[in-house]
C-alpha atoms as a PDB file:
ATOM      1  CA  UNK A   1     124.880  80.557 106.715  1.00  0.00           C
ATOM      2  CA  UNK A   2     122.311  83.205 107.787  1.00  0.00           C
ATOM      3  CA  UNK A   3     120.377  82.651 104.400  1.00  0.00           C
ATOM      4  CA  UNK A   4     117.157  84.072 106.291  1.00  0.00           C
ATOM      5  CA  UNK A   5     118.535  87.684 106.725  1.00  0.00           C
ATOM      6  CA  UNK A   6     119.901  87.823 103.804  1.00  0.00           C
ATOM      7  CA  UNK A   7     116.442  87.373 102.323  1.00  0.00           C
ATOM      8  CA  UNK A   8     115.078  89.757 104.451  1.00  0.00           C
ATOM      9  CA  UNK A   9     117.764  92.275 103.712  1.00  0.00           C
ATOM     10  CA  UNK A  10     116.954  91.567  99.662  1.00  0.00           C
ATOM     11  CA  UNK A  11     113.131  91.794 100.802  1.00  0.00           C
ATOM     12  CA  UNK A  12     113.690  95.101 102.066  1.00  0.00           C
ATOM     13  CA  UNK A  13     116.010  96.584  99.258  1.00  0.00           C
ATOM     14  CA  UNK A  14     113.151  95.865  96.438  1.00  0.00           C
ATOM     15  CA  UNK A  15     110.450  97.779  98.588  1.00  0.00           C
ATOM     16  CA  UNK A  16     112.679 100.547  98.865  1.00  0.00           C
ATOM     17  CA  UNK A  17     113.544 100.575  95.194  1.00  0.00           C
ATOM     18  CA  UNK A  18     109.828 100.293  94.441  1.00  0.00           C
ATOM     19  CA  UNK A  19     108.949 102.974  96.817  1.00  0.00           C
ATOM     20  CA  UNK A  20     111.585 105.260  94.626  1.00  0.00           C
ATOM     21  CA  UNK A  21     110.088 104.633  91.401  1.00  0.00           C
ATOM     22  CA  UNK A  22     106.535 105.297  92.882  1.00  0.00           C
ATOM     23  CA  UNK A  23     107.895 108.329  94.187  1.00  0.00           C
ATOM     24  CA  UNK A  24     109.355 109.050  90.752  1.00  0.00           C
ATOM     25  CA  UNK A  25     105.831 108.659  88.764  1.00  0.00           C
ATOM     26  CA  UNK A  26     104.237 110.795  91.217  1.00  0.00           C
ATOM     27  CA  UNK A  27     107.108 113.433  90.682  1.00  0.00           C
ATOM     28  CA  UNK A  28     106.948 113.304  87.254  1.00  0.00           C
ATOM     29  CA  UNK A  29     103.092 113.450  87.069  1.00  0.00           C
ATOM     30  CA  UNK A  30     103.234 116.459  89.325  1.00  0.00           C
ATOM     31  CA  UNK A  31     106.054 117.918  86.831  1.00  0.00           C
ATOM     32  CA  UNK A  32     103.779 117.464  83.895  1.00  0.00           C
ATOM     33  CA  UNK A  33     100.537 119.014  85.313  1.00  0.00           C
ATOM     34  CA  UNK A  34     102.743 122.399  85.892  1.00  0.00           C
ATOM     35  CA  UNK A  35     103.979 122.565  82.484  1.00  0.00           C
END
């Protein structure tokens, strides 16, 4: 089994998702400020 990319692969799916939600503060931050 090629446990080591599937790590990887799980690895890389988190940062992604936590780069979203930092993205989505930061949107909704900005949002805020306008109002």
């Amino acid at each position: 089994m090629d446990n080591d990319k599937f790590v990887e692969e799980k690895a890389n799916a988190r940062m992604e998702y936590e780069e979203d939600l930092t993205k989505g503060k930061a949107t909704s931050q900005l949002k805020s400020k306008e109002i």
